[in-house]
N, C-alpha and C. Protein backbone atom coordinates (compact mmCIF):
# COMPACT_ATOMS: atom_id res chain seq x y z
N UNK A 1 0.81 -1.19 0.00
CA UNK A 1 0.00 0.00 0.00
C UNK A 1 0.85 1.25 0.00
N UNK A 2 0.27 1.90 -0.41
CA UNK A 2 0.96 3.71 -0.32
C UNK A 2 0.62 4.33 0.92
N UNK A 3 2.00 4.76 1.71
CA UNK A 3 1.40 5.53 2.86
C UNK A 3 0.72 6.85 2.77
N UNK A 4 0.11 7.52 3.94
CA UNK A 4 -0.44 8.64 3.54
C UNK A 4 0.48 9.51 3.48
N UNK A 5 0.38 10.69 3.30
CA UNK A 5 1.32 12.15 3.14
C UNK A 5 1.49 12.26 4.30
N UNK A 6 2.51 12.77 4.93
CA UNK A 6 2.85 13.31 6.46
C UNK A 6 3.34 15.06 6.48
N UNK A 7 1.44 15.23 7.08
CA UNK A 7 1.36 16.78 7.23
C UNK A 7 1.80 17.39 8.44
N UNK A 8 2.28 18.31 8.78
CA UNK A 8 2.03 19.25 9.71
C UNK A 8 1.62 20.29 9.75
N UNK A 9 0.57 21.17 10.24
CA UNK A 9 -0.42 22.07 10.16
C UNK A 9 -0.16 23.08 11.42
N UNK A 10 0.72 24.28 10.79
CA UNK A 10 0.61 25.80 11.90
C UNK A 10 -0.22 26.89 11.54
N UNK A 11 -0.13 27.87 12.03
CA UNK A 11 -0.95 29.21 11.85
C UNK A 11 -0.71 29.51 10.86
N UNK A 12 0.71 29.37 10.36
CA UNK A 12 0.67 30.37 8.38
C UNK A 12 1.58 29.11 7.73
N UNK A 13 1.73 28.02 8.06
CA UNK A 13 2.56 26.63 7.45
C UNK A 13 1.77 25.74 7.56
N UNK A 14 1.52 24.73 6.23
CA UNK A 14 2.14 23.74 6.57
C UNK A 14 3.39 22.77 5.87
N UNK A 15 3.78 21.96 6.94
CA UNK A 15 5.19 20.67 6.31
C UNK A 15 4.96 19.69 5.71
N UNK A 16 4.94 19.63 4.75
CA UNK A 16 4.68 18.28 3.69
C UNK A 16 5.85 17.58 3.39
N UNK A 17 5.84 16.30 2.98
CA UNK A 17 6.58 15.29 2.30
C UNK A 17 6.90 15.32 0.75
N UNK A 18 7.71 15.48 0.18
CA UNK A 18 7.96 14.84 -0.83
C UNK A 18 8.98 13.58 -1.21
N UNK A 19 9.17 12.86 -2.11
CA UNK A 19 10.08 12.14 -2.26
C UNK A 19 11.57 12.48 -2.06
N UNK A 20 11.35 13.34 -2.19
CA UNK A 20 12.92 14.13 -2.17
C UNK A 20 13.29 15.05 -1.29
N UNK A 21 12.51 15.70 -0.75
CA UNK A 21 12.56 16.77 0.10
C UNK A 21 11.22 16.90 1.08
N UNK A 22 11.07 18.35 2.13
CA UNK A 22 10.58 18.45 2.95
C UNK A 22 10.06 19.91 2.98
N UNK A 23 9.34 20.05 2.59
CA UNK A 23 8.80 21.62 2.19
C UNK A 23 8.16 22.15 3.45
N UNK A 24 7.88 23.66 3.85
CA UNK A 24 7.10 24.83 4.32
C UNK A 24 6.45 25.39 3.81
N UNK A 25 5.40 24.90 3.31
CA UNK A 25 4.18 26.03 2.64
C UNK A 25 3.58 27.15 3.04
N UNK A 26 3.31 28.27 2.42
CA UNK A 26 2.42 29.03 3.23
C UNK A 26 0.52 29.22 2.91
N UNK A 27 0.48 29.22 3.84
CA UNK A 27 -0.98 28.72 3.98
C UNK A 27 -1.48 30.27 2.99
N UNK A 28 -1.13 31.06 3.53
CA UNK A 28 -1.53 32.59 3.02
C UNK A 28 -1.51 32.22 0.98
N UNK A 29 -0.17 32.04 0.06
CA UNK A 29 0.33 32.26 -0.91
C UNK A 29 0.34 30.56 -1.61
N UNK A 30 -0.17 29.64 -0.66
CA UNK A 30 0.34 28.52 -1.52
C UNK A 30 1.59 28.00 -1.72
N UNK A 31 2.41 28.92 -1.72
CA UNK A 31 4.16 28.78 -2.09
C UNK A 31 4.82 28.33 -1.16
N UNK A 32 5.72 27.39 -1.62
CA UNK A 32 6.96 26.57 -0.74
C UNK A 32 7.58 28.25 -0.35
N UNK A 33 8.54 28.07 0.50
CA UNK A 33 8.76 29.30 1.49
C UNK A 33 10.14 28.58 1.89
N UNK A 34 10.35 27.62 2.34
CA UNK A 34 11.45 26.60 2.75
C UNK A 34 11.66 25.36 2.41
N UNK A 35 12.60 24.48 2.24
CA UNK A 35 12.72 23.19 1.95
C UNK A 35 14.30 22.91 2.75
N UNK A 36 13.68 21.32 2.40
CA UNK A 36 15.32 20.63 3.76
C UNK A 36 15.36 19.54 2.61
N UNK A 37 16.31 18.85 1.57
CA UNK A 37 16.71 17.96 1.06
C UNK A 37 16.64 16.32 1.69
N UNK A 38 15.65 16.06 1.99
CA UNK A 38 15.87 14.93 2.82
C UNK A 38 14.77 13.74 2.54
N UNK A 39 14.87 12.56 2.22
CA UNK A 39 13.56 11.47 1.84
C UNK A 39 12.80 11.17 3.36
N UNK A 40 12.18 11.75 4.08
CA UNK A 40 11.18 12.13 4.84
C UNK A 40 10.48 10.35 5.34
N UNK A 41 10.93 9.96 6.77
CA UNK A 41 9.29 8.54 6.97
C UNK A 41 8.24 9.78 7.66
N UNK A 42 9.32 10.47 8.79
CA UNK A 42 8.09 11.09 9.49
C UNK A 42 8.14 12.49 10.22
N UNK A 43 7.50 13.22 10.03
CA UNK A 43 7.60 14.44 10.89
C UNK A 43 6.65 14.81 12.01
N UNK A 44 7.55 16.07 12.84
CA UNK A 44 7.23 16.09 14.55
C UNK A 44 7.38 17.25 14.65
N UNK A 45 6.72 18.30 15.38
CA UNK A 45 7.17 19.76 15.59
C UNK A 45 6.54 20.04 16.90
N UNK A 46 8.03 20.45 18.17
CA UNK A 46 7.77 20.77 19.05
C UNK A 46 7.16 22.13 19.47
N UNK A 47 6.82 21.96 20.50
CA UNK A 47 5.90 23.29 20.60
C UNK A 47 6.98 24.81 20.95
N UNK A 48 8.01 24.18 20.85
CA UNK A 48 9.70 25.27 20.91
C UNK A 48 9.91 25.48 19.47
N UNK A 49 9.15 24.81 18.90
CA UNK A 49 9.67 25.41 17.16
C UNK A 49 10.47 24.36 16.46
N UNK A 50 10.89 23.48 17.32
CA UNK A 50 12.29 22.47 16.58
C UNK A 50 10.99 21.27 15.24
N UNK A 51 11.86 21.51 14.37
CA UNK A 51 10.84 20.66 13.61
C UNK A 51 11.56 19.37 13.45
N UNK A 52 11.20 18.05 13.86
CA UNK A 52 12.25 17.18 14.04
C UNK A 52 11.62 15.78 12.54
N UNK A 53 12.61 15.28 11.86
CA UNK A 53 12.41 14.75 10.51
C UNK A 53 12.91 13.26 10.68
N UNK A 54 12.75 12.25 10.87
CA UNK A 54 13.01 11.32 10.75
C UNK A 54 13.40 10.44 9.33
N UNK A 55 14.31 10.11 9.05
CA UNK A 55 14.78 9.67 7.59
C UNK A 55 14.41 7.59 7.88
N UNK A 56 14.81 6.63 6.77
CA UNK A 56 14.70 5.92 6.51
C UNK A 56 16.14 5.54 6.08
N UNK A 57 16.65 4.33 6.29
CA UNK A 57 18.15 3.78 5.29
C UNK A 57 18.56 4.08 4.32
N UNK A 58 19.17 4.98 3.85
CA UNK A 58 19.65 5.28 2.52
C UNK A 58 18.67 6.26 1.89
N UNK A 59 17.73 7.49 2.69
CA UNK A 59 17.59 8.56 2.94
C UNK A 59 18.24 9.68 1.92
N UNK A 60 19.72 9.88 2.48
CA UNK A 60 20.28 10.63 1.65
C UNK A 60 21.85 9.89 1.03
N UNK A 61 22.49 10.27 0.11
CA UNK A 61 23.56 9.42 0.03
C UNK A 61 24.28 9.08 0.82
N UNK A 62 24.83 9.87 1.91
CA UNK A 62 25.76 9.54 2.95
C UNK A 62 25.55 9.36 4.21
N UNK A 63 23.90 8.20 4.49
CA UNK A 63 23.43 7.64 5.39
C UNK A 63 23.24 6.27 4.94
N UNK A 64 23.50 5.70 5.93
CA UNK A 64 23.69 4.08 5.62
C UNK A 64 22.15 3.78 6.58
N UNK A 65 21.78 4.01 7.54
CA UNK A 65 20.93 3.52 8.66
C UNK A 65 19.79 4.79 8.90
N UNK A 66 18.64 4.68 9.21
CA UNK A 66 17.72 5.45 9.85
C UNK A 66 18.48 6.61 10.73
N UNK A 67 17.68 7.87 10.74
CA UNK A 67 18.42 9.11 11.44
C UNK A 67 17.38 9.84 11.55
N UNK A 68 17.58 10.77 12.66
CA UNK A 68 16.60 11.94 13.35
C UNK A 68 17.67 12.99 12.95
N UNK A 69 16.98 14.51 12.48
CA UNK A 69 17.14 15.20 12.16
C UNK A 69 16.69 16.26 12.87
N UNK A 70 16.70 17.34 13.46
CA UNK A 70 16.32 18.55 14.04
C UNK A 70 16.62 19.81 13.81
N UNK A 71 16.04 20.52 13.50
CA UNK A 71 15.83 21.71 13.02
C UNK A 71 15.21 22.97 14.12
N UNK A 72 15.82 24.09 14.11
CA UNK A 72 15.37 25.16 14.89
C UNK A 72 14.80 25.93 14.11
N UNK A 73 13.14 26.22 14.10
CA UNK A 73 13.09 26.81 12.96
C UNK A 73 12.35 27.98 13.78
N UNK A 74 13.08 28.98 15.18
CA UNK A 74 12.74 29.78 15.33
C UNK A 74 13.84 30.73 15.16
């Protein structure tokens, strides 16, 4: 089966999945606003702002194993 999309939903964002990357939309314009290069299983955003990305094995080229990622995105 195909998993679902893994959203996250703020006041003027939201974080979507793509195959390839990890976008910031703005809710206002529609338009990507930010992106993180990364093949995405799952995303998490603390209520401090850290948006935290969980990858899969071979993710990006120079990951061999599953990895957490964190981001300060205040």
């Amino acid at each position: 089966g195909v998993a679902a999309p893994n959203l996250i939903v703020t006041d003027n964002l939201v974080f979507v999945c793509s195959a390839t990357q990890v976008y910031a939309v703005s809710l206002s314009t529609h338009k990507p606003v930010w992106s993180y290069p990364v093949k995405a299983a799952a995303l998490a955003l603390s209520p401090s702002g850290v948006l935290y990305i969980t990858t899969s094995a071979g993710a990006t080229p120079d990951s061999a194993g599953a990895s957490l990622i964190a981001i300060n995105l205040k």
